[in-house]
C-alpha atoms as a PDB file:
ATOM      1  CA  UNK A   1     -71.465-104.626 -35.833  1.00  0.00           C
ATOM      2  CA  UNK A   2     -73.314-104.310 -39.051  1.00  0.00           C
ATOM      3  CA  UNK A   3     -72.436-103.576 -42.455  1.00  0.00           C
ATOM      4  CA  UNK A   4     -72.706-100.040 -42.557  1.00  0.00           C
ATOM      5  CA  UNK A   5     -70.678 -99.433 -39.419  1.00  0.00           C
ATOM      6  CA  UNK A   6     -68.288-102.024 -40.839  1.00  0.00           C
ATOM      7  CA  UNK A   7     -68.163-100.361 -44.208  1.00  0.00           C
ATOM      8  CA  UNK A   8     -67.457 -96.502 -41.935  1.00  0.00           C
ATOM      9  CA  UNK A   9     -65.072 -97.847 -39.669  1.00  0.00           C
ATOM     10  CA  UNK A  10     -63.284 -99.248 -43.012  1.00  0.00           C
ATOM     11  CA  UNK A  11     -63.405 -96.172 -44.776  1.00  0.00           C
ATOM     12  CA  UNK A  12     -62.022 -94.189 -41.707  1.00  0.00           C
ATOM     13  CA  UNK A  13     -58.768 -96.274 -41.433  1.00  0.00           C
ATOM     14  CA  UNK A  14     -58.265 -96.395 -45.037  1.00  0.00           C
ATOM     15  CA  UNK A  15     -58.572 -92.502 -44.986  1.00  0.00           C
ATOM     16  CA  UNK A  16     -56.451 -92.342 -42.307  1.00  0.00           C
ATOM     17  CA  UNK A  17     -53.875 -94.828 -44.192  1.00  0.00           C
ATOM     18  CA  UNK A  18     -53.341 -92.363 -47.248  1.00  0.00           C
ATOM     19  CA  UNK A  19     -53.792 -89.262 -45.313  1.00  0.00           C
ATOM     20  CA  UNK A  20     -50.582 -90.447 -43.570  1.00  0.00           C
ATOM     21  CA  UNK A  21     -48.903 -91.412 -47.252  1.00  0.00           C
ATOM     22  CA  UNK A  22     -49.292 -87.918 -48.127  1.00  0.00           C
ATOM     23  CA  UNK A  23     -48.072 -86.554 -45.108  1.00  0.00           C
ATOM     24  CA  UNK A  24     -44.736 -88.859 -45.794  1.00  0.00           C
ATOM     25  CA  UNK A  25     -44.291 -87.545 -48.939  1.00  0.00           C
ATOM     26  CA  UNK A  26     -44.907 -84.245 -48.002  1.00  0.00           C
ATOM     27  CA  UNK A  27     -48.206 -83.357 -50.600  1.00  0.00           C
ATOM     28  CA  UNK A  28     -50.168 -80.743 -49.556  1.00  0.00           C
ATOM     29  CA  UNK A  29     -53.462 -81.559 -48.699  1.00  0.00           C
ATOM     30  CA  UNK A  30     -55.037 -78.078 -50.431  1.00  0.00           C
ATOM     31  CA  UNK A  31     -52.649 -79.001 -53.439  1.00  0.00           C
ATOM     32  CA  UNK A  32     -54.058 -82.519 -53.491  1.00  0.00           C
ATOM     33  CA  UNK A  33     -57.716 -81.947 -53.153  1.00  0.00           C
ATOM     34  CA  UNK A  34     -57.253 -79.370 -55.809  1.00  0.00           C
ATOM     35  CA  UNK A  35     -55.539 -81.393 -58.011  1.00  0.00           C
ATOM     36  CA  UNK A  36     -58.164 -84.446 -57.890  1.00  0.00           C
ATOM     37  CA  UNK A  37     -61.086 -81.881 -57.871  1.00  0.00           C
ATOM     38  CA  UNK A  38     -61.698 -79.596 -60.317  1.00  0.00           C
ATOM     39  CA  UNK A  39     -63.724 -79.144 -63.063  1.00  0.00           C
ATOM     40  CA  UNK A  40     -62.351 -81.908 -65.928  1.00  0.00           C
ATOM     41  CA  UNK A  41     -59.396 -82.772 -63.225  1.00  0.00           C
ATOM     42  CA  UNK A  42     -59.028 -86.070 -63.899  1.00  0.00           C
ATOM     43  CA  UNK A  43     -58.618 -87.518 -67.509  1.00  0.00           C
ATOM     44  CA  UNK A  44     -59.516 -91.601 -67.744  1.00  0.00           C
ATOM     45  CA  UNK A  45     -57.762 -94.266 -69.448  1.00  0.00           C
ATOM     46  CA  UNK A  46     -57.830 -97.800 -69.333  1.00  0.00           C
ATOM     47  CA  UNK A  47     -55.543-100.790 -68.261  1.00  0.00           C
ATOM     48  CA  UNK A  48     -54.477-102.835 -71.677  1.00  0.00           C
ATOM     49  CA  UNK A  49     -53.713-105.519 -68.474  1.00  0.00           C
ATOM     50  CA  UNK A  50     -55.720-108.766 -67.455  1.00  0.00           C
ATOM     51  CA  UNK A  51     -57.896-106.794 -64.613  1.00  0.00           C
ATOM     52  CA  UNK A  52     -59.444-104.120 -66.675  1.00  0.00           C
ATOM     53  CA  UNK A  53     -58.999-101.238 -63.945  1.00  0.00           C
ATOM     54  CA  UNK A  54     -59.299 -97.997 -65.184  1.00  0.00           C
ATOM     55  CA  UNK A  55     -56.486 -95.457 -64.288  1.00  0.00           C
ATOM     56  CA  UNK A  56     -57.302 -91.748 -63.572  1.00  0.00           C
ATOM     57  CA  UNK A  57     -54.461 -89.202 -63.501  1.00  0.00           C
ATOM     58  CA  UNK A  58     -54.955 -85.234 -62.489  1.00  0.00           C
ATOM     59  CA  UNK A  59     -54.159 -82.230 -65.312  1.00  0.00           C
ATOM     60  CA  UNK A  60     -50.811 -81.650 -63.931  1.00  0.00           C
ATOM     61  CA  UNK A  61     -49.763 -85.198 -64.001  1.00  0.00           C
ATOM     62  CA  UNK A  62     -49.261 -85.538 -60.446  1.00  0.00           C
ATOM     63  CA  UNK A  63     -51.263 -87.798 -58.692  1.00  0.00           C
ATOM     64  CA  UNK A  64     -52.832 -91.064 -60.040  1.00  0.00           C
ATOM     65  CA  UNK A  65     -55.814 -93.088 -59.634  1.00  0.00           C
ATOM     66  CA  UNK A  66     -56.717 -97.030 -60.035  1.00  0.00           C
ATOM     67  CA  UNK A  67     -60.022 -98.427 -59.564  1.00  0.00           C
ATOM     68  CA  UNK A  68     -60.003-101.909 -58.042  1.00  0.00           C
ATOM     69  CA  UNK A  69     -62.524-104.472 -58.404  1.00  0.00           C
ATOM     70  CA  UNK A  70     -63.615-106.058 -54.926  1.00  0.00           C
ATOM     71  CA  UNK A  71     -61.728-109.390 -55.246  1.00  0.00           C
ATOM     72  CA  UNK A  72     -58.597-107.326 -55.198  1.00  0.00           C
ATOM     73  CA  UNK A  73     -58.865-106.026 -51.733  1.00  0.00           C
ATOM     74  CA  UNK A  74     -57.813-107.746 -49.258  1.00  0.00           C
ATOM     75  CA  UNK A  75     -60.458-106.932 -46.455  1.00  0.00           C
ATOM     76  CA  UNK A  76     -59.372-107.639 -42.200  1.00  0.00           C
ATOM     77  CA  UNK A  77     -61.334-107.174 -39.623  1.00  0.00           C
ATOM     78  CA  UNK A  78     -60.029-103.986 -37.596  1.00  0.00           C
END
């Protein structure tokens, strides 16, 4: 397999993984992409911690975003 299809097939399951988060905690999925996508939806901040991810959180304070540098993911073969 090479990268790129390793890189899809990743990006499929981890779609899959938080699709099915939301679906636990019942968030509509119209709500949601409305949320993260508007126009000036997301306002940035940084971590004051040691790994210097940024944070991104939506207008209405509902749904929250962390960046992740590569050494932090823990990356299987599926």
């Amino acid at each position: 397999m090479n990268i790129e299809m390793s890189f899809l097939s990743h990006a499929m399951v981890v779609g899959l993984i938080f699709r099915h988060l939301r679906e636990l905690f019942a968030i509509d999925p119209v709500n949601y992409m409305l949320a993260i996508c508007e126009s000036d939806a997301l306002r940035e901040f940084s971590s004051p911690g040691k790994s210097g991810s940024f944070f991104y959180l939506t207008q209405d304070d509902r749904f929250m975003i962390k960046t992740v540098e590569k050494s932090e993911v823990k990356v299987s073969n599926f």
